[in-house]
Every structure is written in structure tokens, then in C-alpha cells.
C-alpha atoms as a PDB file:
ATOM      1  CA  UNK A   1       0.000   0.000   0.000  1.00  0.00           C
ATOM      2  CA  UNK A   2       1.326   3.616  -1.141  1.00  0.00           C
ATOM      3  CA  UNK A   3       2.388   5.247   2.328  1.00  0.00           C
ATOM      4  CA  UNK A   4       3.112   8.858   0.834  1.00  0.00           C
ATOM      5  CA  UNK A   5       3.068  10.333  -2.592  1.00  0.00           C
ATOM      6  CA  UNK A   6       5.703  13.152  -3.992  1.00  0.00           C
ATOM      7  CA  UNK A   7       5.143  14.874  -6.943  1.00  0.00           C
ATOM      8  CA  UNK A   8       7.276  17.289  -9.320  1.00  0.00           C
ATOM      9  CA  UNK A   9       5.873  20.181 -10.286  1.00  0.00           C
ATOM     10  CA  UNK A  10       6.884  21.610 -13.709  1.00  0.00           C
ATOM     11  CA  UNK A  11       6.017  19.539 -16.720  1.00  0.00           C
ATOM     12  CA  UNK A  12       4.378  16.886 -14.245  1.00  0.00           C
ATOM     13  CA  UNK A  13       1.016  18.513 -12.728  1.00  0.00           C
ATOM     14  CA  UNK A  14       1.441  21.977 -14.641  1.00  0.00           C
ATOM     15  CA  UNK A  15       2.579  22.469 -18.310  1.00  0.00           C
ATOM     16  CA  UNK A  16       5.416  24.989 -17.370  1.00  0.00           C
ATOM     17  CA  UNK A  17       8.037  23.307 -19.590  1.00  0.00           C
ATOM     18  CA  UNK A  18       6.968  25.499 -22.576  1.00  0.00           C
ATOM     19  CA  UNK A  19       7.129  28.187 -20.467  1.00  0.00           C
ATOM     20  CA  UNK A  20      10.356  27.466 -19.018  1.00  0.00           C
ATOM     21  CA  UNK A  21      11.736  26.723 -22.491  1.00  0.00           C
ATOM     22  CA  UNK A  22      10.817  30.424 -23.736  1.00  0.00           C
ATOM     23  CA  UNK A  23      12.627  32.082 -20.599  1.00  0.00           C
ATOM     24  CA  UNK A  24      15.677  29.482 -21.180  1.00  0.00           C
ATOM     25  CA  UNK A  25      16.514  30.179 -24.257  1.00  0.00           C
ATOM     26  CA  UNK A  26      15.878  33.909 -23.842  1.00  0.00           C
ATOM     27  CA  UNK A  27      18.511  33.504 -20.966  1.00  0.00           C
ATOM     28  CA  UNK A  28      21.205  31.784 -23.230  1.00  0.00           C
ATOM     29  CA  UNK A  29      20.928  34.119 -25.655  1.00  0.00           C
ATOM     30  CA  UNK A  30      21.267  37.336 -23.079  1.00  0.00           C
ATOM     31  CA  UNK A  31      24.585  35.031 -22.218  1.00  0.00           C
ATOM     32  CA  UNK A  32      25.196  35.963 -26.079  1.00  0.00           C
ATOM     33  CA  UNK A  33      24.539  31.697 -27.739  1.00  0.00           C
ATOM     34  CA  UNK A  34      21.796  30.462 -28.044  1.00  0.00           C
ATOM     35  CA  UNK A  35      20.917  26.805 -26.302  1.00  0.00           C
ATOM     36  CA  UNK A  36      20.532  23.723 -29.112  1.00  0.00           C
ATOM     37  CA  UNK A  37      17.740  21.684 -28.336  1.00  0.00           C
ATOM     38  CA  UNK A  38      19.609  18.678 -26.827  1.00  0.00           C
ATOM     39  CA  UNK A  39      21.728  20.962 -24.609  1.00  0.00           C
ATOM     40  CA  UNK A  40      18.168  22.781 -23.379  1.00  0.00           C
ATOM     41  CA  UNK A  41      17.150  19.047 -22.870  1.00  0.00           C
ATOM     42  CA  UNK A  42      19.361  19.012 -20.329  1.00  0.00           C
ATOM     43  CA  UNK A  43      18.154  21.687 -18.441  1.00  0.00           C
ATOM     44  CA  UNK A  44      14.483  20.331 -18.144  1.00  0.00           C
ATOM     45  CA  UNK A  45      13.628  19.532 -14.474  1.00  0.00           C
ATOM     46  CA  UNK A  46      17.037  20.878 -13.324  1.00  0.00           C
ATOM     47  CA  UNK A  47      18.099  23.384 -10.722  1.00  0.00           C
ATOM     48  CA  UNK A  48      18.572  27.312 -12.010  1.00  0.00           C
ATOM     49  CA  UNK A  49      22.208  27.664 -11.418  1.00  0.00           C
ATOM     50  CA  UNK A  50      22.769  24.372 -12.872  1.00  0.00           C
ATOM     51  CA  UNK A  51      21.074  25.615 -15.889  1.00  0.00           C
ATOM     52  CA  UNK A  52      22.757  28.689 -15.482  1.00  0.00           C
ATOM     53  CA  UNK A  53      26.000  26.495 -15.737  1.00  0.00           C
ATOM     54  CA  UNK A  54      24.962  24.824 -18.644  1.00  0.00           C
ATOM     55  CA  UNK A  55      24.337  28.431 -20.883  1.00  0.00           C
ATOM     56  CA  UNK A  56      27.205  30.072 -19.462  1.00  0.00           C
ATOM     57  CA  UNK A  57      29.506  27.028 -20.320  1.00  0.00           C
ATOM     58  CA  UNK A  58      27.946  26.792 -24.113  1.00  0.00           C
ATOM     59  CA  UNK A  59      28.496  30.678 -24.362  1.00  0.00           C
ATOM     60  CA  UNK A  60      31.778  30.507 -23.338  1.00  0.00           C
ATOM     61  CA  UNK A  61      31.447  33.074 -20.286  1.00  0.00           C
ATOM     62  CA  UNK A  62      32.334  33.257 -16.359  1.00  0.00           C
ATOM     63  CA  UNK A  63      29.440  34.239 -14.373  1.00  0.00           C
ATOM     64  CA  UNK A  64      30.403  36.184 -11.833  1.00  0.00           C
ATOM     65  CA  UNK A  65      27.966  36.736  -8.470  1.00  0.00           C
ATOM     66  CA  UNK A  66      26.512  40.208  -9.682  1.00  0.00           C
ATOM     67  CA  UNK A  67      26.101  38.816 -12.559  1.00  0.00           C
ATOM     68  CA  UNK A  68      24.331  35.213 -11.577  1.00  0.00           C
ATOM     69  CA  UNK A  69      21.634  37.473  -9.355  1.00  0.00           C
ATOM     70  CA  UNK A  70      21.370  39.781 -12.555  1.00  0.00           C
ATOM     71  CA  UNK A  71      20.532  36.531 -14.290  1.00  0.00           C
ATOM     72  CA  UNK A  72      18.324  35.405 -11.905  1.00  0.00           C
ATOM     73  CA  UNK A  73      16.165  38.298 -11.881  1.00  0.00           C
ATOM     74  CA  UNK A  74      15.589  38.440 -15.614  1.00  0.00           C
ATOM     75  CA  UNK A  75      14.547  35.168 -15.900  1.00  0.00           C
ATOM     76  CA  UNK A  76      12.279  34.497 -12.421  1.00  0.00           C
ATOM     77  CA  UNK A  77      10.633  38.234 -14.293  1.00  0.00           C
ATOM     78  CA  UNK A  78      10.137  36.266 -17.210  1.00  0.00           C
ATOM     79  CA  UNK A  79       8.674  33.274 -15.790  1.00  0.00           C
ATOM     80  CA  UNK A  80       6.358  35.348 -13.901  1.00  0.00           C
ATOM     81  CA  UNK A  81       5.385  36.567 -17.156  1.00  0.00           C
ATOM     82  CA  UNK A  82       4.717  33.358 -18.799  1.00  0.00           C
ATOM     83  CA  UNK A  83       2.831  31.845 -15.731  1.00  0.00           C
ATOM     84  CA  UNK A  84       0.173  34.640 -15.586  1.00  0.00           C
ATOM     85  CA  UNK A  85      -0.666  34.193 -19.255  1.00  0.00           C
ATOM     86  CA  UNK A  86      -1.226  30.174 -19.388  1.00  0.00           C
ATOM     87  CA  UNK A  87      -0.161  28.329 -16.238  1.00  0.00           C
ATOM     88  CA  UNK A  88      -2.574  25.714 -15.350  1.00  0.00           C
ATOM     89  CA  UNK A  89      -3.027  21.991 -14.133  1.00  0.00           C
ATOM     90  CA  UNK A  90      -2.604  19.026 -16.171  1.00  0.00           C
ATOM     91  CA  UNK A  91      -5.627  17.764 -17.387  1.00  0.00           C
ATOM     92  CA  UNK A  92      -6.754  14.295 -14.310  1.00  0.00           C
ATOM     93  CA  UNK A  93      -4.354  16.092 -12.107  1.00  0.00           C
ATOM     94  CA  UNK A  94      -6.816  17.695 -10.023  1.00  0.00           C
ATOM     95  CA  UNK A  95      -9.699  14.744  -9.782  1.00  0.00           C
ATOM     96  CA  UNK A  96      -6.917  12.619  -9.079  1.00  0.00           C
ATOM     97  CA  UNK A  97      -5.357  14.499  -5.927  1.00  0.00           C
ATOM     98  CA  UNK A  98      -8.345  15.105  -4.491  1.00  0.00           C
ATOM     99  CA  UNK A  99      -9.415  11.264  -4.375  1.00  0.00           C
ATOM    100  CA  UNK A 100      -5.603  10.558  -2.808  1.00  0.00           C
ATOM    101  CA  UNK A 101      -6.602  13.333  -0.395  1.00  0.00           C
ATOM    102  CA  UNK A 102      -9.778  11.555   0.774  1.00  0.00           C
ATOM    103  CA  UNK A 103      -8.196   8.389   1.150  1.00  0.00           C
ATOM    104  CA  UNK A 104      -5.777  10.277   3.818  1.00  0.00           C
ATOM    105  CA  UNK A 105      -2.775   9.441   1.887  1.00  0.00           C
ATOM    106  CA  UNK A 106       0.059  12.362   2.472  1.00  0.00           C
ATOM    107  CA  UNK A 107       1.476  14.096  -0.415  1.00  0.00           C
ATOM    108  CA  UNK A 108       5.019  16.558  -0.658  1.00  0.00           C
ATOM    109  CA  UNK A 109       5.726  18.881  -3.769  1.00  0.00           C
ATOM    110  CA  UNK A 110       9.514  18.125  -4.623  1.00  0.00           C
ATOM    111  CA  UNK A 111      10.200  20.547  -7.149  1.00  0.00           C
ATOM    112  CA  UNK A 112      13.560  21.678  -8.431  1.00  0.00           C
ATOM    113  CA  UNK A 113      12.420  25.246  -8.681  1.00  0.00           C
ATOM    114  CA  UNK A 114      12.793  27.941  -6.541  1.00  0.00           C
ATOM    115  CA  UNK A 115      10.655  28.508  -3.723  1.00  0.00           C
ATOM    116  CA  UNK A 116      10.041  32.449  -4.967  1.00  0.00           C
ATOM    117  CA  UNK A 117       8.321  30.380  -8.027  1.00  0.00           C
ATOM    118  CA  UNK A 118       7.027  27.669  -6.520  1.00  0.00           C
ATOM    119  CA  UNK A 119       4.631  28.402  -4.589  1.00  0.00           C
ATOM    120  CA  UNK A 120       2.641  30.200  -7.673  1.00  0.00           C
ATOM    121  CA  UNK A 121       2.674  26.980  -9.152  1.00  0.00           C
ATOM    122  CA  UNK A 122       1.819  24.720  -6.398  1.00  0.00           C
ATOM    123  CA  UNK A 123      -1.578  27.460  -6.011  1.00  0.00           C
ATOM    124  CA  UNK A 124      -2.025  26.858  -9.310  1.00  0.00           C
ATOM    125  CA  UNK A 125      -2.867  23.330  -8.503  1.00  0.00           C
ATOM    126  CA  UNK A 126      -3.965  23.727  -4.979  1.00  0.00           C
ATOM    127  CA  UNK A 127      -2.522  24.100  -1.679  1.00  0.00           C
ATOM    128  CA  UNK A 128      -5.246  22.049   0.138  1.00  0.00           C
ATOM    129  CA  UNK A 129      -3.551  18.726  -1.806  1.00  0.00           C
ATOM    130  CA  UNK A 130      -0.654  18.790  -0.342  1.00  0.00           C
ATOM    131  CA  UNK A 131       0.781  18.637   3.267  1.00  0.00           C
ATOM    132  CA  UNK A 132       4.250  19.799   2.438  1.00  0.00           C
ATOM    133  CA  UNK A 133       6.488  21.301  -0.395  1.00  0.00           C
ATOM    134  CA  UNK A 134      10.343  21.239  -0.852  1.00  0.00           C
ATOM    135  CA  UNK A 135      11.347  23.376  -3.393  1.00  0.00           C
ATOM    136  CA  UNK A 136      14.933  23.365  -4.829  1.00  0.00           C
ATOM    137  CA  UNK A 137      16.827  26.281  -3.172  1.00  0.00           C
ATOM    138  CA  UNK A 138      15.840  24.096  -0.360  1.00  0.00           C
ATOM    139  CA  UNK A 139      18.274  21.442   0.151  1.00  0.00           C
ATOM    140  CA  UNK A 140      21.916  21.143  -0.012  1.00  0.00           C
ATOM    141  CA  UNK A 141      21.883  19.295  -3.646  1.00  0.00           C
ATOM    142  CA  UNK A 142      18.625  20.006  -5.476  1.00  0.00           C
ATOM    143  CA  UNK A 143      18.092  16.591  -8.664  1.00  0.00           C
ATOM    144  CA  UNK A 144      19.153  14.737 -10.136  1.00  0.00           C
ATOM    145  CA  UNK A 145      20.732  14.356  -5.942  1.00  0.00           C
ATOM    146  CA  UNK A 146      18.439  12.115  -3.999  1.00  0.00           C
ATOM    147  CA  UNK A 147      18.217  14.605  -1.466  1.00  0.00           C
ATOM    148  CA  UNK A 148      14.936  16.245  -1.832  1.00  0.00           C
ATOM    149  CA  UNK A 149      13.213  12.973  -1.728  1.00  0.00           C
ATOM    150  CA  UNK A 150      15.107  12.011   1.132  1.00  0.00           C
ATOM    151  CA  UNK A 151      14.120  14.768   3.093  1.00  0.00           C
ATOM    152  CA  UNK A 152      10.544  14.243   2.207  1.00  0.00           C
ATOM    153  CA  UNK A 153      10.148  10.903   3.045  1.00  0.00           C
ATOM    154  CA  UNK A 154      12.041  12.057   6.631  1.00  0.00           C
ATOM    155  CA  UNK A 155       9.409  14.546   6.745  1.00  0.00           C
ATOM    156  CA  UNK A 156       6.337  12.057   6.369  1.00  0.00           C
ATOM    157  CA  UNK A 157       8.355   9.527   8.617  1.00  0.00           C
ATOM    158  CA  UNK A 158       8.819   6.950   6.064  1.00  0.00           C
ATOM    159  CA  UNK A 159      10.985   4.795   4.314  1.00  0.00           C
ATOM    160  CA  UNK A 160      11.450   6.118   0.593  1.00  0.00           C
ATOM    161  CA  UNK A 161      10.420   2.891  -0.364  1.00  0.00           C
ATOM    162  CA  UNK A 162       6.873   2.924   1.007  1.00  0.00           C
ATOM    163  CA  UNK A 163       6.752   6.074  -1.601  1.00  0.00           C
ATOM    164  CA  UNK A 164       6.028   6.840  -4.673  1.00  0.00           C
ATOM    165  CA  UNK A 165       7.116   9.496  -6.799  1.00  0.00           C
ATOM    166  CA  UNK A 166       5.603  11.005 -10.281  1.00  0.00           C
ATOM    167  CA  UNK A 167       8.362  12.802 -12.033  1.00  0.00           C
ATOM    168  CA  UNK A 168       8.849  13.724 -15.799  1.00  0.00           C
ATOM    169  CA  UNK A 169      12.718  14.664 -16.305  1.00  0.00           C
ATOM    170  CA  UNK A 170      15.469  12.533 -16.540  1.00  0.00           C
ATOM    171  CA  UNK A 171      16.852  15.010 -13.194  1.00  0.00           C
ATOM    172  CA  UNK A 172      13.953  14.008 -11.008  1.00  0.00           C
ATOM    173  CA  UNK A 173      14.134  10.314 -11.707  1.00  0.00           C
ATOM    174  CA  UNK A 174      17.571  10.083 -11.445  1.00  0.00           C
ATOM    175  CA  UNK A 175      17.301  11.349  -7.515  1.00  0.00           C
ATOM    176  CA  UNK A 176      14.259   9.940  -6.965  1.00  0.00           C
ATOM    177  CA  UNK A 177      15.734   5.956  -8.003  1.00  0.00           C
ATOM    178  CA  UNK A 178      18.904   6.952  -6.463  1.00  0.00           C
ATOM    179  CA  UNK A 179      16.430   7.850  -3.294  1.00  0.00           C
ATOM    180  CA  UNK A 180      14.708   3.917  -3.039  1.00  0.00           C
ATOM    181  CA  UNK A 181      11.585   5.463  -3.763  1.00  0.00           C
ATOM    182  CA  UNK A 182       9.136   3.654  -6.845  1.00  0.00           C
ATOM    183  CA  UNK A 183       8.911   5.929  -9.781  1.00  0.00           C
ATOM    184  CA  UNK A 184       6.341   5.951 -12.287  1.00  0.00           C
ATOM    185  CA  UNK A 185       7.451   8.198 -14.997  1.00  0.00           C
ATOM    186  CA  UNK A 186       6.107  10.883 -17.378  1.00  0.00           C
ATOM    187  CA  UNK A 187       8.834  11.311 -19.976  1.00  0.00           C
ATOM    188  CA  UNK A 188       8.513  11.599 -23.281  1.00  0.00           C
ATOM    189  CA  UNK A 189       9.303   8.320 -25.383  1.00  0.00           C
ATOM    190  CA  UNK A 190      12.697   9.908 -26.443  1.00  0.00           C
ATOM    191  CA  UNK A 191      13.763  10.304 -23.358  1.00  0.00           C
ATOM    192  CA  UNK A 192      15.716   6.846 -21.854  1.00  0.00           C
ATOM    193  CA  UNK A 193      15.021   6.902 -18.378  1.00  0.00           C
ATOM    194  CA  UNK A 194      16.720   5.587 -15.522  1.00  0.00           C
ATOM    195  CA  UNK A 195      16.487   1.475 -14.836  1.00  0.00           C
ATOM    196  CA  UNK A 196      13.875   1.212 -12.350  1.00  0.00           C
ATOM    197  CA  UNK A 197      11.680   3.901 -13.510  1.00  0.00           C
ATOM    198  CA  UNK A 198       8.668   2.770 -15.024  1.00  0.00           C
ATOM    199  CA  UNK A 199       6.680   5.054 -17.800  1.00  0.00           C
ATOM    200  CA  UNK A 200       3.012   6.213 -17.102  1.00  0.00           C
ATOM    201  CA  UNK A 201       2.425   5.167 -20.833  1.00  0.00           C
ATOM    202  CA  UNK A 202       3.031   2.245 -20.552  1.00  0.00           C
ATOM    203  CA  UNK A 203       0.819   1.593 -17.484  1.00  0.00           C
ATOM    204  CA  UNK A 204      -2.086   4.011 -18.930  1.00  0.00           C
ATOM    205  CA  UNK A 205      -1.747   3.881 -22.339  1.00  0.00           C
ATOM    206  CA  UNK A 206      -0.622   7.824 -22.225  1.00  0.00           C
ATOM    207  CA  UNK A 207       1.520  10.604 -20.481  1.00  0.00           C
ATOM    208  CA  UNK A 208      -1.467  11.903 -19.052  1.00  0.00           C
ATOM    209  CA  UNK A 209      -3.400  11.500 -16.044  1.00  0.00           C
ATOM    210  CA  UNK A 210      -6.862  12.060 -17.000  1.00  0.00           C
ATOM    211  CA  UNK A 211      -8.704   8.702 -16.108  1.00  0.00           C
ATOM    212  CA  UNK A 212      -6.116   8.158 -13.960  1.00  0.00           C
ATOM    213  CA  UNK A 213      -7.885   6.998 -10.157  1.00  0.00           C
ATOM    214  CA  UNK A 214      -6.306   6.675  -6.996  1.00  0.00           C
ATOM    215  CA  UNK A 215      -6.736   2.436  -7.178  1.00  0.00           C
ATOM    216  CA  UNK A 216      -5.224   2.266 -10.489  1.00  0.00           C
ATOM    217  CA  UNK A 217      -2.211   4.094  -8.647  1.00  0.00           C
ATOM    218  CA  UNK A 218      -2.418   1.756  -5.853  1.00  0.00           C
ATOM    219  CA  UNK A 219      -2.444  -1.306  -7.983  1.00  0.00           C
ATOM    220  CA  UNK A 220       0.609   0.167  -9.980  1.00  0.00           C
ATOM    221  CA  UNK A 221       2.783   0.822  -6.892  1.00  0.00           C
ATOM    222  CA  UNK A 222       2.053  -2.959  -5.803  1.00  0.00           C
ATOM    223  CA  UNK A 223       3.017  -4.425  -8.991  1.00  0.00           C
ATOM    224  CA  UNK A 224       5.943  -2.247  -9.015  1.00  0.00           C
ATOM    225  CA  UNK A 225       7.102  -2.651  -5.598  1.00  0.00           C
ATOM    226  CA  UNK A 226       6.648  -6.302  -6.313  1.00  0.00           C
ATOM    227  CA  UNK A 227       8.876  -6.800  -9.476  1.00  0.00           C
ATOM    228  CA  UNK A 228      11.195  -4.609  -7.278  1.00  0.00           C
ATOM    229  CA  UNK A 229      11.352  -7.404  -4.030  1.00  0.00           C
ATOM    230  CA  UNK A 230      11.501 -10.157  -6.383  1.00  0.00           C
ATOM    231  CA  UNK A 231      14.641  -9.428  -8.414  1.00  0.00           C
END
């Protein structure tokens, strides 16, 4: 039986991955190159100043610290932007969290993004879902580190094992395998994820979760956890 649910935010319960795409490659290009696709793939579900890393690095600049919070600015303004023009839940998120809800099962946003931006996007959805969020200028080593889900499954008082996580980028599976925890994922098919992870689409016929109730979820994390004791 699922113990505790964590879910990412961007590109998982809210379609912020276009958005995010606009304001990152509007950052590289302030950095004076442009991002190519597979290099922005990269950045997808990561922390900022790791993306900030990765557009500095392909522009072939130092980022000093003025410059980083100058950085920072622009694009958290930008975001902000984006957001109030066509942030919104994933269609089956909602009907789904609020059957988890009723059957008292507790449920942590782990999002790589900044708390300043989080919490717009974890409104978005609703706060009344969720007992707890950790966003990523929260822990020493935001994903693809294991520490966020870690520290949520400290938080609930659980082993990560007796969790689930729903996560879309290859970041947020990567810490949340390395973690223990079972990970149903949301990637695209392109995407290879980590060994252990198993794809939504393949359990639901599609990436998305409308149709999606809370005892197809439980039967999932059984058969999962299962496969998972057995080998």
C-alpha cells in the first residue's frame, strides 16, 4: 500500500516546460549563444544555477555573483510573465489528488524550482492537496541528488520505499531511483530513463493523467514494488 506520494511540479502537474523553455533560451541568448535543443534538454527539471551552468559554459562566459543574481532576476521576471498568461493543471491532475486526499494518503511537492516560483505553481494546482512542499533552493543538492526525496520521506516519517514518486525529467528520476523510492514516470518516449523507472504510458496507455484513479495508482505501486522485491 502507497504510504506517501511526492510529486514534481513543472512539466508533471502543470505544463510549465513550454514556459520554461521560452525564458531558457531567452537567458542563453542574453549570455550571447543560443541553447541547441539537446543541450536545453538538459536543463528540463534541473536546478537554475545548474542551468545557469549549462548556458554560461555553451556561451563561453564566467558568471560572476553580480552577474548570476542579474541573471536570476531576468529570468524568475520572465517566468512570472509566462505563468500569468497560461499556467494551469494538467488535465486528471486535479480529480486525481483530491481522491488521494480523501483516502488520507500524504502528499510533498519536490520541485527543483525555486521557492520564490514555486509556490505560484503549487496554487495553481492547490494548496489544500498537499501537506508539504520542498522546493529546490531548499536542500543542499537540489536533482538529479536524492536529497529532496530524502528529506521528504524524513518529513512524512517513512521509508522512501513505502513512496512513490511522479516525475517527468530525466533530473527528477535520477534522484528519486537513487532515493529507493518507486517511480512511475512521465517522460517523453525519447527520453531513456533511468532502470527502475517505469513510464506512465506504458501503465495508462498515455503521459497523461486524466482517467487516472487513486486504485489504479495503488495497484501500480504494488506491482511495481513487487517486481522490485523479487529481483
Amino acid at each position: 500500500m502507497i504510504k506517501a506520494i511526492f510529486w514534481d511540479m513543472d512539466g508533471t502537474m502543470v505544463d510549465s516546460e513550454p514556459q520554461w523553455g521560452i525564458a531558457t533560451y531567452e537567458l542563453s541568448e542574453s549570455m550571447g549563444r543560443r541553447l541547441t535543443p539537446e543541450l536545453r534538454e538538459l536543463t528540463v527539471g534541473s536546478s537554475l544555477p545548474r542551468t545557469m551552468r549549462i548556458c554560461a559554459q555553451h556561451a563561453g562566459i564566467e558568471v560572476s555573483e553580480e552577474d548570476y543574481e542579474r541573471y536570476r532576476a531576468a529570468i524568475f521576471t520572465r517566468v512570472h510573465e509566462l505563468f500569468d498568461e497560461t499556467l494551469a493543471p494538467n488535465p486528471g491532475v486535479r480529480p486525481l489528488l483530491k481522491e488521494l486526499k480523501e483516502l488520507g494518503i500524504p502528499m510533498v511537492v519536490t520541485t527543483n524550482t525555486e521557492r520564490e516560483l514555486a509556490d505560484r505553481s503549487i496554487a495553481a494546482v492547490g494548496n489544500e492537496f498537499f501537506i508539504d512542499s520542498i522546493a529546490g533552493d531548499e536542500v543542499a543538492s537540489p536533482k538529479p541528488a536524492p536529497d529532496m526525496y530524502l528529506e521528504a520521506a524524513r518529513r512524512v516519517g517513512l521509508d522512501t520505499s513505502e513512496c512513490l514518486v511522479f516525475e517527468d525529467s530525466f533530473n527528477g528520476m535520477t534522484g528519486a531511483i537513487n532515493a529507493g523510492c518507486v517511480v512511475i514516470g512521465l517522460h517523453p518516449e525519447e527520453v531513456e530513463a533511468p532502470a527502475g523507472v517505469v513510464p506512465l504510458r506504458e501503465l495508462h496507455g498515455s503521459n497523461s493523467f486524466e482517467g487516472v484513479t487513486a486504485e489504479m495508482v495503488g495497484q501500480w505501486f504494488a506491482e511495481i514494488r513487487a517486481v522490485r522485491v523479487s529481483s
